[in-house]
ModelCIF file with pLDDT and N, C-alpha, C, O atoms, coordinates in Angstrom:
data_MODEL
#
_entry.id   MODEL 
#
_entity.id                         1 
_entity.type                       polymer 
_entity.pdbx_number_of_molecules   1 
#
_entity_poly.entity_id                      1 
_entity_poly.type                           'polypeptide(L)' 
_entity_poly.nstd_linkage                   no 
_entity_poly.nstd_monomer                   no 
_entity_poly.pdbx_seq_one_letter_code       
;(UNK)(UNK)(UNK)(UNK)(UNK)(UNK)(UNK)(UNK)(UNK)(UNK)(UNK)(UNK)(UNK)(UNK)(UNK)(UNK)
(UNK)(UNK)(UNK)(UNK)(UNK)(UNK)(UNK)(UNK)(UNK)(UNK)(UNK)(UNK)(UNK)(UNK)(UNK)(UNK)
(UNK)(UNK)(UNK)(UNK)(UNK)(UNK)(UNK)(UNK)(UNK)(UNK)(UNK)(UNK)(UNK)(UNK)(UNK)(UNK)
;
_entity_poly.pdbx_seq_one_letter_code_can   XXXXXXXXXXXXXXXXXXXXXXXXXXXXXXXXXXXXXXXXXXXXXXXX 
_entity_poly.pdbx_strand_id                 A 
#
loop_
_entity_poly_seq.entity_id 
_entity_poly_seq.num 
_entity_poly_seq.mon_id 
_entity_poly_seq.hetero 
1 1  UNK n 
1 2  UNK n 
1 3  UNK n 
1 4  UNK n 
1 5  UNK n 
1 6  UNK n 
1 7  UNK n 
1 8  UNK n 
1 9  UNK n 
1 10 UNK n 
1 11 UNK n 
1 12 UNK n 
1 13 UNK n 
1 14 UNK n 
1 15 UNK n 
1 16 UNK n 
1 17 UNK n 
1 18 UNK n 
1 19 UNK n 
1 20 UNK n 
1 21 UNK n 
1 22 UNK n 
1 23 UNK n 
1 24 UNK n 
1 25 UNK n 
1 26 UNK n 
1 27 UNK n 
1 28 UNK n 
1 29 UNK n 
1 30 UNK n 
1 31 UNK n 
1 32 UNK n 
1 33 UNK n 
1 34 UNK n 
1 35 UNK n 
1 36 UNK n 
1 37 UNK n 
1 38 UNK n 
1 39 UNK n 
1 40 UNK n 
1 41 UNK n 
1 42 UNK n 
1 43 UNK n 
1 44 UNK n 
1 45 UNK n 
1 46 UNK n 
1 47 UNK n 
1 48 UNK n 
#
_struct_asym.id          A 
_struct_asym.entity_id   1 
#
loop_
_ma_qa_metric.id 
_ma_qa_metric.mode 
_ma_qa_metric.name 
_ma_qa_metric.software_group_id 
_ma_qa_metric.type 
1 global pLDDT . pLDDT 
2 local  pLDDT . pLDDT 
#
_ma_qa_metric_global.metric_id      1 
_ma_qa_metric_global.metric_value   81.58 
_ma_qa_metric_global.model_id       1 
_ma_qa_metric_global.ordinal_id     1 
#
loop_
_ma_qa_metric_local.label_asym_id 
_ma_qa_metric_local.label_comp_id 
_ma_qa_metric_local.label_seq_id 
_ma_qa_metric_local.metric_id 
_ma_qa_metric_local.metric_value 
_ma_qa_metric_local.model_id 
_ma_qa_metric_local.ordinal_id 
A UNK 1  2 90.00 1 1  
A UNK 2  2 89.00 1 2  
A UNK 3  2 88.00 1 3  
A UNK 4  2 86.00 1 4  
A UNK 5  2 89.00 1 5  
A UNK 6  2 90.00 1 6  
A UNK 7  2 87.00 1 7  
A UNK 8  2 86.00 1 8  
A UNK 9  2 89.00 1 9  
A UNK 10 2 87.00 1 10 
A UNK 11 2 84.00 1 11 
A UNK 12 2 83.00 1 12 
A UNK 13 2 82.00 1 13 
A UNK 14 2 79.00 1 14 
A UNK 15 2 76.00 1 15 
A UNK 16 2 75.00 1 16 
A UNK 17 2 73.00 1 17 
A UNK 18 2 68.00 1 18 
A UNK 19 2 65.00 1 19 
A UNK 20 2 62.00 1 20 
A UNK 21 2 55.00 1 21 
A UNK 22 2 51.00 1 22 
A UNK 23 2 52.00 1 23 
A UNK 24 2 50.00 1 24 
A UNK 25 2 53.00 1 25 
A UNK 26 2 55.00 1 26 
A UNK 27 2 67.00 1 27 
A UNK 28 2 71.00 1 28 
A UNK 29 2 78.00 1 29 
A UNK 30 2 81.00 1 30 
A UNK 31 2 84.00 1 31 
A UNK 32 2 87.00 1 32 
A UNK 33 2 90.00 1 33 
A UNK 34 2 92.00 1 34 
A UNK 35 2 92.00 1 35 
A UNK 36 2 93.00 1 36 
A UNK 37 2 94.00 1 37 
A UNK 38 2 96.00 1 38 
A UNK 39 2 94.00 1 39 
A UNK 40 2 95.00 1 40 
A UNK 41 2 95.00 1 41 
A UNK 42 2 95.00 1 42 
A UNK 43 2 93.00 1 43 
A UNK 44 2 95.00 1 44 
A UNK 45 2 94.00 1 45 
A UNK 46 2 95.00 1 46 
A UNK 47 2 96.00 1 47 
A UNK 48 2 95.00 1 48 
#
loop_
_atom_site.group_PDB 
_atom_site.id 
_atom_site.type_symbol 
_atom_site.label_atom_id 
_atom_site.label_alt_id 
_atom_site.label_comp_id 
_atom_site.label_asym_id 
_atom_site.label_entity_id 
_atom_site.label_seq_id 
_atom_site.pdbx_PDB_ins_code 
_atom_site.Cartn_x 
_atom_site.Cartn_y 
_atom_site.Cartn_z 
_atom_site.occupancy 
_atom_site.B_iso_or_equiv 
_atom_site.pdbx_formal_charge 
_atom_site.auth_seq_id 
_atom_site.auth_comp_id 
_atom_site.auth_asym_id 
_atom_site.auth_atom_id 
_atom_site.pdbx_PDB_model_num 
ATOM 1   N N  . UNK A 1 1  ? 9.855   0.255   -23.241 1.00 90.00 ? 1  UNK A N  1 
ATOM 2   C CA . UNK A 1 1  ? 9.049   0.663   -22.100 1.00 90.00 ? 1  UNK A CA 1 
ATOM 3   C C  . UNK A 1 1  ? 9.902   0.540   -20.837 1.00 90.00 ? 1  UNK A C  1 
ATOM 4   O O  . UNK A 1 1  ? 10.761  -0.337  -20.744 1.00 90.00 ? 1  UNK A O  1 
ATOM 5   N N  . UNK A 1 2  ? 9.622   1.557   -19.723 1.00 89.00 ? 2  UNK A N  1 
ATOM 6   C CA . UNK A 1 2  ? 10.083  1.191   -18.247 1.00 89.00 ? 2  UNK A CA 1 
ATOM 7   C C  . UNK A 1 2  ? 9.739   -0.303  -18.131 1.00 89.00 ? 2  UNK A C  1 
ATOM 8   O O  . UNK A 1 2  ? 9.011   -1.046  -18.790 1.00 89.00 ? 2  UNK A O  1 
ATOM 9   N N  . UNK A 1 3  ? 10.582  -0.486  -16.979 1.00 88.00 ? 3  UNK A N  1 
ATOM 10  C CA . UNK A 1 3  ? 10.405  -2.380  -15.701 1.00 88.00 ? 3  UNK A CA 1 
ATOM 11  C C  . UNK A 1 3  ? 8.873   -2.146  -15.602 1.00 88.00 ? 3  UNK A C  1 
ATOM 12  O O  . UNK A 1 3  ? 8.115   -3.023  -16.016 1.00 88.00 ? 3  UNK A O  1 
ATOM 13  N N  . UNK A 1 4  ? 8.353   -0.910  -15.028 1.00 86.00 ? 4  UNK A N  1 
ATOM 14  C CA . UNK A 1 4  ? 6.855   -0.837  -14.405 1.00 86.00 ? 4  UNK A CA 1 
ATOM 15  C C  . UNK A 1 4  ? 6.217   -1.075  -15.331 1.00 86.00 ? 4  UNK A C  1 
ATOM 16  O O  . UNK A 1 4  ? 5.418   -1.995  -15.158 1.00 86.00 ? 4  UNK A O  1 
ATOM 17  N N  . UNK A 1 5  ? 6.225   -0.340  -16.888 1.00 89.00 ? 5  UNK A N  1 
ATOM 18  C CA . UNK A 1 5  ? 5.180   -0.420  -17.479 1.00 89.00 ? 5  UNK A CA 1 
ATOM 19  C C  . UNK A 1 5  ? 4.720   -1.654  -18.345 1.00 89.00 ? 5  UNK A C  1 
ATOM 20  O O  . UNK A 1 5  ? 3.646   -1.892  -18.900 1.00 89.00 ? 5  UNK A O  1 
ATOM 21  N N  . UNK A 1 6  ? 6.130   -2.492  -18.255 1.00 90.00 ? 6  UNK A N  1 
ATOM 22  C CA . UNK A 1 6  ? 6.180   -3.479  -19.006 1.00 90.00 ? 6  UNK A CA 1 
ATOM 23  C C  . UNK A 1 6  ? 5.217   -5.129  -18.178 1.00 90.00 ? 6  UNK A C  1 
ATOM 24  O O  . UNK A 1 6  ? 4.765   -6.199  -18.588 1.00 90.00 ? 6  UNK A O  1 
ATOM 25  N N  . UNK A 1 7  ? 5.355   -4.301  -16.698 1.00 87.00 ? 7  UNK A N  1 
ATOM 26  C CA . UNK A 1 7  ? 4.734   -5.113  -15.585 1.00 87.00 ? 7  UNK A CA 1 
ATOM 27  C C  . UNK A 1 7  ? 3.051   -4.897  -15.665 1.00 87.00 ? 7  UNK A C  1 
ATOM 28  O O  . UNK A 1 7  ? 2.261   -5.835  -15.554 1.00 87.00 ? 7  UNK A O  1 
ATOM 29  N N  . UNK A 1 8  ? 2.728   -3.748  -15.838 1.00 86.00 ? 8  UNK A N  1 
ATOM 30  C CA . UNK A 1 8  ? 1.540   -3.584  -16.174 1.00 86.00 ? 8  UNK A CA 1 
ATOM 31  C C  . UNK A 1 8  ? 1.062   -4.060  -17.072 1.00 86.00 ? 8  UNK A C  1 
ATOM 32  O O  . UNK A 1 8  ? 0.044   -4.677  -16.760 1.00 86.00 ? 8  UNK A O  1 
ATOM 33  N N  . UNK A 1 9  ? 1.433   -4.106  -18.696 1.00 89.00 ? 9  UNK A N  1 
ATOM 34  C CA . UNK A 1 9  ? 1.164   -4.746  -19.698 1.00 89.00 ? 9  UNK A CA 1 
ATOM 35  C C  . UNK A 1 9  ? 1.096   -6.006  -19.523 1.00 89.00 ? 9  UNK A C  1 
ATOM 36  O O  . UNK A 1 9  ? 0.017   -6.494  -19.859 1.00 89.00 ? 9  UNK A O  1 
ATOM 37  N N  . UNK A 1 10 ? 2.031   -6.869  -19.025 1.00 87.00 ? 10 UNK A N  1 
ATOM 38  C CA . UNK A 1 10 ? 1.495   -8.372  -18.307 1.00 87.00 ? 10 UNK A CA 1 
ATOM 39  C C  . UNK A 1 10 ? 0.617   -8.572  -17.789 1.00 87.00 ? 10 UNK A C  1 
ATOM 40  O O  . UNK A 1 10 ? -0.180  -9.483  -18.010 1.00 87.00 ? 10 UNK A O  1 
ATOM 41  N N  . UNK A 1 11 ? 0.564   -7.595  -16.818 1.00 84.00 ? 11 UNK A N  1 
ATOM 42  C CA . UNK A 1 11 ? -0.934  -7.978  -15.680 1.00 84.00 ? 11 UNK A CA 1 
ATOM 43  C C  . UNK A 1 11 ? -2.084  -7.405  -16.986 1.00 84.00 ? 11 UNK A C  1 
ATOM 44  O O  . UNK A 1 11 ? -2.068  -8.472  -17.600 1.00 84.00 ? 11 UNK A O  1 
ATOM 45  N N  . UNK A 1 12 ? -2.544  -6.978  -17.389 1.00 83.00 ? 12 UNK A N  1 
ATOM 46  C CA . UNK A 1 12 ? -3.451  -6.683  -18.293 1.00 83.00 ? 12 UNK A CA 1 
ATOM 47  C C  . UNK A 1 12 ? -3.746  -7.894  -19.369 1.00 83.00 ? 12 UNK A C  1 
ATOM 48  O O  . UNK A 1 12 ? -4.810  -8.504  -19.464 1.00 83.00 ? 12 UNK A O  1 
ATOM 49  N N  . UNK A 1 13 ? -2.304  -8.145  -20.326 1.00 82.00 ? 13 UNK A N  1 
ATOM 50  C CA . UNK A 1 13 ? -2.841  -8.953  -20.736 1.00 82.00 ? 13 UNK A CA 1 
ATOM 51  C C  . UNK A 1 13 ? -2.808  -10.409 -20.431 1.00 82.00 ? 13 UNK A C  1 
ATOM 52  O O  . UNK A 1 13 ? -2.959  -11.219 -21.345 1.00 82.00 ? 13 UNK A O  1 
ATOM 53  N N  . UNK A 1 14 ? -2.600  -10.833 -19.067 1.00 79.00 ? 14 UNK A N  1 
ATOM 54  C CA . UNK A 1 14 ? -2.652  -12.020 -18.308 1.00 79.00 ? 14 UNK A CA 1 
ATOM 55  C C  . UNK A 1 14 ? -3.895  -11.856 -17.737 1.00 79.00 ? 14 UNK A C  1 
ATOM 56  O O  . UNK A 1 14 ? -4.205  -12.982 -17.348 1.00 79.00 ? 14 UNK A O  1 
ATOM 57  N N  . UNK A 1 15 ? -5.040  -10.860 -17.389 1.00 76.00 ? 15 UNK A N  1 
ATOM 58  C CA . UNK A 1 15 ? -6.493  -10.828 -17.181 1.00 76.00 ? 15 UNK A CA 1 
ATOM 59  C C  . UNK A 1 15 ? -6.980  -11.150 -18.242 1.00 76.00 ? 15 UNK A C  1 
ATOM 60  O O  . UNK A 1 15 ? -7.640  -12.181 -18.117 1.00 76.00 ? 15 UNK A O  1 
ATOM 61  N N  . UNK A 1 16 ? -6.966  -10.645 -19.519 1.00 75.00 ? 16 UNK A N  1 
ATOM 62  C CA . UNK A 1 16 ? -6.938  -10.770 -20.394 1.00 75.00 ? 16 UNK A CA 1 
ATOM 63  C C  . UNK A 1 16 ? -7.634  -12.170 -21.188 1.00 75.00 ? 16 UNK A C  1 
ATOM 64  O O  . UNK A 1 16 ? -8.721  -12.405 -21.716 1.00 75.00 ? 16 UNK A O  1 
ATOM 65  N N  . UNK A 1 17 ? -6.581  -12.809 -20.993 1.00 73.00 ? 17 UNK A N  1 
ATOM 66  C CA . UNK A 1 17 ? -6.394  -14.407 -21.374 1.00 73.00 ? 17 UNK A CA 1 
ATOM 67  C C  . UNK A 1 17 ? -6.660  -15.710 -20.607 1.00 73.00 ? 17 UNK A C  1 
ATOM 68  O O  . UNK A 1 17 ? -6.839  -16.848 -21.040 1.00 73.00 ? 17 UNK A O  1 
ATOM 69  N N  . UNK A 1 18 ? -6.632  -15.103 -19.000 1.00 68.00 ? 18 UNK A N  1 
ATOM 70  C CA . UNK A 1 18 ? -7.800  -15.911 -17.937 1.00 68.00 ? 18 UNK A CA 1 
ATOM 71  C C  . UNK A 1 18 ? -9.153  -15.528 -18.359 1.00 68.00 ? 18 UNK A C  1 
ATOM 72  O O  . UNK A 1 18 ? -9.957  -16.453 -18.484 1.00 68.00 ? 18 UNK A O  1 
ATOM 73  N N  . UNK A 1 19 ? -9.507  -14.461 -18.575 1.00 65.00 ? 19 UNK A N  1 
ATOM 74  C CA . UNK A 1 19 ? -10.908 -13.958 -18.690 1.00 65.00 ? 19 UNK A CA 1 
ATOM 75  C C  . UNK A 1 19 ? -11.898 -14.721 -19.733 1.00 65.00 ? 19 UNK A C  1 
ATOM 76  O O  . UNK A 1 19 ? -13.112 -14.901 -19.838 1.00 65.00 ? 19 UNK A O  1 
ATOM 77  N N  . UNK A 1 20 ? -10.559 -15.117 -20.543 1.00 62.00 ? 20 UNK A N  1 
ATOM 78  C CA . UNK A 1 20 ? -11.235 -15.710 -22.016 1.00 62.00 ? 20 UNK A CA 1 
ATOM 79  C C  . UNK A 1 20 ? -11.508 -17.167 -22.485 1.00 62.00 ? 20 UNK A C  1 
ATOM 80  O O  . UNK A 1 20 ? -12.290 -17.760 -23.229 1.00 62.00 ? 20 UNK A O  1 
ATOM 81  N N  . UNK A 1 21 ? -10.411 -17.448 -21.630 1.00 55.00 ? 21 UNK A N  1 
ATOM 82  C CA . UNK A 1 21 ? -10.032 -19.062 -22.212 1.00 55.00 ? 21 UNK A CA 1 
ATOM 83  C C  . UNK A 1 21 ? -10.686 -19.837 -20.485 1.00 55.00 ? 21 UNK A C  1 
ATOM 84  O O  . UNK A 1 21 ? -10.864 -19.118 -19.502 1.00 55.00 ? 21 UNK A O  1 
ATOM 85  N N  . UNK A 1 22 ? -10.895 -21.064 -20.475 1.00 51.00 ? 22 UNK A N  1 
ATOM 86  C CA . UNK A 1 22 ? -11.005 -22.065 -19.703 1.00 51.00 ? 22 UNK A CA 1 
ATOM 87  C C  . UNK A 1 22 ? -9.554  -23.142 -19.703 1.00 51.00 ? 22 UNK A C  1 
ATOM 88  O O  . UNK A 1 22 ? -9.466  -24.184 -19.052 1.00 51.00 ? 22 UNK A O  1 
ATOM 89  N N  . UNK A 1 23 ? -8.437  -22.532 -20.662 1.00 52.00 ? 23 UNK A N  1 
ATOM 90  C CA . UNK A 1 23 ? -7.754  -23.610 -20.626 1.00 52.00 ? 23 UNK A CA 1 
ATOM 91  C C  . UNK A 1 23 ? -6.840  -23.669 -19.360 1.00 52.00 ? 23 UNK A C  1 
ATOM 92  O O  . UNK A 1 23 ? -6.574  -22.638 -18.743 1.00 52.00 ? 23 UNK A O  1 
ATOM 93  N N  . UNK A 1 24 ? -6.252  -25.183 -18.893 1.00 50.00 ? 24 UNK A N  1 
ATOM 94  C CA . UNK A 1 24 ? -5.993  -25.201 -17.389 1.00 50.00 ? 24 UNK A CA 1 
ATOM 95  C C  . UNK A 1 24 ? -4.274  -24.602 -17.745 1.00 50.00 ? 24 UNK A C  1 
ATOM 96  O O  . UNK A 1 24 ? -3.533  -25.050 -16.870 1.00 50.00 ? 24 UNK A O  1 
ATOM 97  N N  . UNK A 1 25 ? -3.492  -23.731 -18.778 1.00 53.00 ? 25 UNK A N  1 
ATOM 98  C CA . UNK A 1 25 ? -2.918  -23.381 -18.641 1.00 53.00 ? 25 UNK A CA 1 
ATOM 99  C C  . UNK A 1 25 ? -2.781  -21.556 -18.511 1.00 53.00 ? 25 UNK A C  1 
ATOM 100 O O  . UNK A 1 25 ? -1.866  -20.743 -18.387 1.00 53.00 ? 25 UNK A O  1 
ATOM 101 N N  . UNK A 1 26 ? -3.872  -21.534 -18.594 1.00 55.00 ? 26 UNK A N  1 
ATOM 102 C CA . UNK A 1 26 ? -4.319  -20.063 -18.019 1.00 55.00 ? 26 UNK A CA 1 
ATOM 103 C C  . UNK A 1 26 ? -5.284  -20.006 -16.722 1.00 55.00 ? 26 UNK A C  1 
ATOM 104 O O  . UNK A 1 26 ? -5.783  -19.060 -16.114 1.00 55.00 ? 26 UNK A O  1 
ATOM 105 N N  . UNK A 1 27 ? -5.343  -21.475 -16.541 1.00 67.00 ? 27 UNK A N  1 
ATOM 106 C CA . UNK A 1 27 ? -6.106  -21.248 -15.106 1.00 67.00 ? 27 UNK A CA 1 
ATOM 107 C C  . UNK A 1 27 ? -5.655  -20.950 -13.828 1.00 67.00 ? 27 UNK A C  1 
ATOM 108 O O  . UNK A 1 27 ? -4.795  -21.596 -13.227 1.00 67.00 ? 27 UNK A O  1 
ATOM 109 N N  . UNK A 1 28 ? -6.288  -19.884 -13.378 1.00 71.00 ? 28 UNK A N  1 
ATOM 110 C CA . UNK A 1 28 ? -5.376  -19.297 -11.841 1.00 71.00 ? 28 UNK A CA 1 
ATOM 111 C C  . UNK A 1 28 ? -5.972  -19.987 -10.525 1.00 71.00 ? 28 UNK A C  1 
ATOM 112 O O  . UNK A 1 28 ? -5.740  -19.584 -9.385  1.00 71.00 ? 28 UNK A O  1 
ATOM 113 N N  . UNK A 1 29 ? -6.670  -20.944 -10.808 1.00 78.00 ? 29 UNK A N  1 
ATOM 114 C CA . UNK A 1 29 ? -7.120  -21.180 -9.468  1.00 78.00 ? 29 UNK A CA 1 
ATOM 115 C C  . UNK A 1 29 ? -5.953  -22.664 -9.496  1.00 78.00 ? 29 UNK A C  1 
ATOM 116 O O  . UNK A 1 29 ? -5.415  -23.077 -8.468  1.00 78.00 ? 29 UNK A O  1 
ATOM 117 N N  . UNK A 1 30 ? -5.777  -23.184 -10.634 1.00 81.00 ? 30 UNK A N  1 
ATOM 118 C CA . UNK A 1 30 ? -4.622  -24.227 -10.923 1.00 81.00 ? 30 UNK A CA 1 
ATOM 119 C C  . UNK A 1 30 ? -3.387  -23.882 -11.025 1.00 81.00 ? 30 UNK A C  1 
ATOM 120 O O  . UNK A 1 30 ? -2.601  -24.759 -10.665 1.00 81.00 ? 30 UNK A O  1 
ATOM 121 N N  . UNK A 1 31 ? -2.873  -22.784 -11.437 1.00 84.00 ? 31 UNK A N  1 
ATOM 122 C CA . UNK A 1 31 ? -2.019  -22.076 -10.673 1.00 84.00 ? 31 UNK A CA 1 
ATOM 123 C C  . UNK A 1 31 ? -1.848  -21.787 -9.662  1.00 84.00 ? 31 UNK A C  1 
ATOM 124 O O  . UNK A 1 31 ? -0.657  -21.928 -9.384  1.00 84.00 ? 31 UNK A O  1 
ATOM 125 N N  . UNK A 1 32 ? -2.633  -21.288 -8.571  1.00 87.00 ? 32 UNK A N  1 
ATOM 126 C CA . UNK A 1 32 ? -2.609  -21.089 -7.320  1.00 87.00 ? 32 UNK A CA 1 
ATOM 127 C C  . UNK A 1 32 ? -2.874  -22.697 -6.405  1.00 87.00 ? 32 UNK A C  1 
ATOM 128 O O  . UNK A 1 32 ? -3.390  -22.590 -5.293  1.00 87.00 ? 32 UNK A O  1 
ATOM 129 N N  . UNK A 1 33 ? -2.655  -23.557 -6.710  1.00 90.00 ? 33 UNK A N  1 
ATOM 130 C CA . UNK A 1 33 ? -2.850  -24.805 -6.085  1.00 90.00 ? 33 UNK A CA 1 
ATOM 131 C C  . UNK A 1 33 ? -1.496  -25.360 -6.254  1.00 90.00 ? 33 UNK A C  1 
ATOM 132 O O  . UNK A 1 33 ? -1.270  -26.240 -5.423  1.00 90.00 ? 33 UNK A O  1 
ATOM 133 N N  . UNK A 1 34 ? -0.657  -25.159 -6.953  1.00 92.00 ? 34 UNK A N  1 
ATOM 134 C CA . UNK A 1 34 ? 0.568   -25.346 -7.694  1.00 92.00 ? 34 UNK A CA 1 
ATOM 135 C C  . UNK A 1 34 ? 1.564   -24.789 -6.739  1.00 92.00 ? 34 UNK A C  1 
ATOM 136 O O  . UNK A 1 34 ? 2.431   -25.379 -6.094  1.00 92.00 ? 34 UNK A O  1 
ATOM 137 N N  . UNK A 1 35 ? 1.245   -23.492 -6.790  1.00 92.00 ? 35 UNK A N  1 
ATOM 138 C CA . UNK A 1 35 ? 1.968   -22.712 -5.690  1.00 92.00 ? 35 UNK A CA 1 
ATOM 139 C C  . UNK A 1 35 ? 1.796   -22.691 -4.176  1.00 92.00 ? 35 UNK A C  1 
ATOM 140 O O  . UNK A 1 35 ? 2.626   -22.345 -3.336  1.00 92.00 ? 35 UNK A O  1 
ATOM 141 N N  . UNK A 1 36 ? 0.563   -23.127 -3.996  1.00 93.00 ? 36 UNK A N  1 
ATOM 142 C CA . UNK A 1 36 ? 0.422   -23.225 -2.536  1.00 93.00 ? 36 UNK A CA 1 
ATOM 143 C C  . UNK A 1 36 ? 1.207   -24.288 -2.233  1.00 93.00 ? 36 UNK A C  1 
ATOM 144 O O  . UNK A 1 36 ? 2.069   -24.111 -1.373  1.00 93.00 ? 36 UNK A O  1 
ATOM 145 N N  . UNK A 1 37 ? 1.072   -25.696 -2.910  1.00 94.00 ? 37 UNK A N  1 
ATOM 146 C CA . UNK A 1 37 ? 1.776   -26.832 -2.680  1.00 94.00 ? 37 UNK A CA 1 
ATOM 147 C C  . UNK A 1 37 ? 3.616   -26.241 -2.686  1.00 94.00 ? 37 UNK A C  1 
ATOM 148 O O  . UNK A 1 37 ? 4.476   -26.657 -1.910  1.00 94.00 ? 37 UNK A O  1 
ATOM 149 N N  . UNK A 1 38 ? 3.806   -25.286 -3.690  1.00 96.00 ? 38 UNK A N  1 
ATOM 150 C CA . UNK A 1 38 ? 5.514   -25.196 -3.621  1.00 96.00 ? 38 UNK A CA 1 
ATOM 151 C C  . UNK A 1 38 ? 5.901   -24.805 -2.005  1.00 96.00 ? 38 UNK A C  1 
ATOM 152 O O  . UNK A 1 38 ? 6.797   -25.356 -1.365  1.00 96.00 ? 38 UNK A O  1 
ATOM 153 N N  . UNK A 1 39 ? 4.901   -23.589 -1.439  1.00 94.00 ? 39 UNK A N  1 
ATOM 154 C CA . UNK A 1 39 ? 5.151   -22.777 -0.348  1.00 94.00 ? 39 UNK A CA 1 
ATOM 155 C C  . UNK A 1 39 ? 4.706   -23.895 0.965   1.00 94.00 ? 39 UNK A C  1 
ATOM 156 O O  . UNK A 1 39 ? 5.205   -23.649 2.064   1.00 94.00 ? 39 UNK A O  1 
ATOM 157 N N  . UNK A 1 40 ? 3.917   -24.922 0.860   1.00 95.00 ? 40 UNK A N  1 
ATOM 158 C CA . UNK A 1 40 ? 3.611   -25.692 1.559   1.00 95.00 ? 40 UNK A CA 1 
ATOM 159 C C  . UNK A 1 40 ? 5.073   -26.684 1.679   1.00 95.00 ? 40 UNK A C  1 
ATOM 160 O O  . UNK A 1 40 ? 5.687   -26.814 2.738   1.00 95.00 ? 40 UNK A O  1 
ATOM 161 N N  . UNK A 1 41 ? 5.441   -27.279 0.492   1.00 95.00 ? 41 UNK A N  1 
ATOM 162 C CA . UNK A 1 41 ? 6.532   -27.990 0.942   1.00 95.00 ? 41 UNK A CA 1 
ATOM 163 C C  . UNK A 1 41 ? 7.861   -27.562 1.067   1.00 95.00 ? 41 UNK A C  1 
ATOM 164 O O  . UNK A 1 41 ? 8.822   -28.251 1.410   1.00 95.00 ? 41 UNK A O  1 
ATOM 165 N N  . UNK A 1 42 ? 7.840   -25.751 0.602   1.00 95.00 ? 42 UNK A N  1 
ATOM 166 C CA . UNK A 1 42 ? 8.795   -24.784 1.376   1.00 95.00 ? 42 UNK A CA 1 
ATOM 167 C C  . UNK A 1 42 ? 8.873   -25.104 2.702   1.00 95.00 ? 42 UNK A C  1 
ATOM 168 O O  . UNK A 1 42 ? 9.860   -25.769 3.016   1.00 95.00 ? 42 UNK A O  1 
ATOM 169 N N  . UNK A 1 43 ? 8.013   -24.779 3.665   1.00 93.00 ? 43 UNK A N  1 
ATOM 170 C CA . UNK A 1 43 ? 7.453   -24.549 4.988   1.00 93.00 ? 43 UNK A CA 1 
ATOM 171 C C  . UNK A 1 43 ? 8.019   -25.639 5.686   1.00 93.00 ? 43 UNK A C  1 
ATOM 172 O O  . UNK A 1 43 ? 8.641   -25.455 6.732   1.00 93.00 ? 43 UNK A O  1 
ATOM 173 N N  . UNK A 1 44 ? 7.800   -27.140 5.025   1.00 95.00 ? 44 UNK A N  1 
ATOM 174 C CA . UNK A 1 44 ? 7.563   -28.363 5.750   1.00 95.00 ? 44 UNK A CA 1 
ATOM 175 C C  . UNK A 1 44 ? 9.094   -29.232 5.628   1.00 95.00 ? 44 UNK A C  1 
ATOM 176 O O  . UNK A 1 44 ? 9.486   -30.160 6.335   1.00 95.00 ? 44 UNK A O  1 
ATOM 177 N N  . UNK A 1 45 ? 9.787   -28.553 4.450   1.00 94.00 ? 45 UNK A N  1 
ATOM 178 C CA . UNK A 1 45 ? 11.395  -28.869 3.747   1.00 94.00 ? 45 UNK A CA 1 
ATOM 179 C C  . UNK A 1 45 ? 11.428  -30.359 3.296   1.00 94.00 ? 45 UNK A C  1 
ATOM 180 O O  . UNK A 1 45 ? 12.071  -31.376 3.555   1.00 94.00 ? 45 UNK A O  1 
ATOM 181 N N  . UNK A 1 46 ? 10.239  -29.902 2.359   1.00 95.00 ? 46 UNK A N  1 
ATOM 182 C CA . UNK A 1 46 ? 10.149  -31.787 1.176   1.00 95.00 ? 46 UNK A CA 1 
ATOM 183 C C  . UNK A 1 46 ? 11.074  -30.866 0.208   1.00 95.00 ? 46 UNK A C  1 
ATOM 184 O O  . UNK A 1 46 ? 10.725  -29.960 -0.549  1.00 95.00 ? 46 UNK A O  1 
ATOM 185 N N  . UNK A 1 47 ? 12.198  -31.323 0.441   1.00 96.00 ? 47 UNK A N  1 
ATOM 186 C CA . UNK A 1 47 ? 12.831  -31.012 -1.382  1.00 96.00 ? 47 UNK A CA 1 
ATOM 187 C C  . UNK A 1 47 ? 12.481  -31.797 -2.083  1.00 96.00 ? 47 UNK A C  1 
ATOM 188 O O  . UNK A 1 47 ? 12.510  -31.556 -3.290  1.00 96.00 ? 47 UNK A O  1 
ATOM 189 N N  . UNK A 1 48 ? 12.039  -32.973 -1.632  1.00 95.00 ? 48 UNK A N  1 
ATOM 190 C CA . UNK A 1 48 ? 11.831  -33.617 -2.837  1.00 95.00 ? 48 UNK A CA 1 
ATOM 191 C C  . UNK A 1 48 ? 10.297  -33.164 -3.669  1.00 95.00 ? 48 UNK A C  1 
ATOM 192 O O  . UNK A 1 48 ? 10.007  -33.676 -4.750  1.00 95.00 ? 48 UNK A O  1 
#
């Protein structure tokens, strides 16, 4: 497959598998708390 279409197939079946499961390794709101904290201590320059 193309870069694009292979990007699409992720996003599909990554809805997919949030949609289905409760587990906190498909969870996007725990994902997105994860990442806010990376971009937060981007911002603030905790390397550690």
């Amino acid at each position: 497959r193309s870069t694009p279409a292979v990007r699409q197939i992720a996003s599909r079946a990554r809805r997919r598998v949030q949609s289905r499961s409760a587990d906190p390794v498909a969870d996007p709101a725990r994902q997105r708390r994860v990442v806010e904290a990376f971009l937060a201590a981007s911002r603030e320059g905790r390397f550690d």
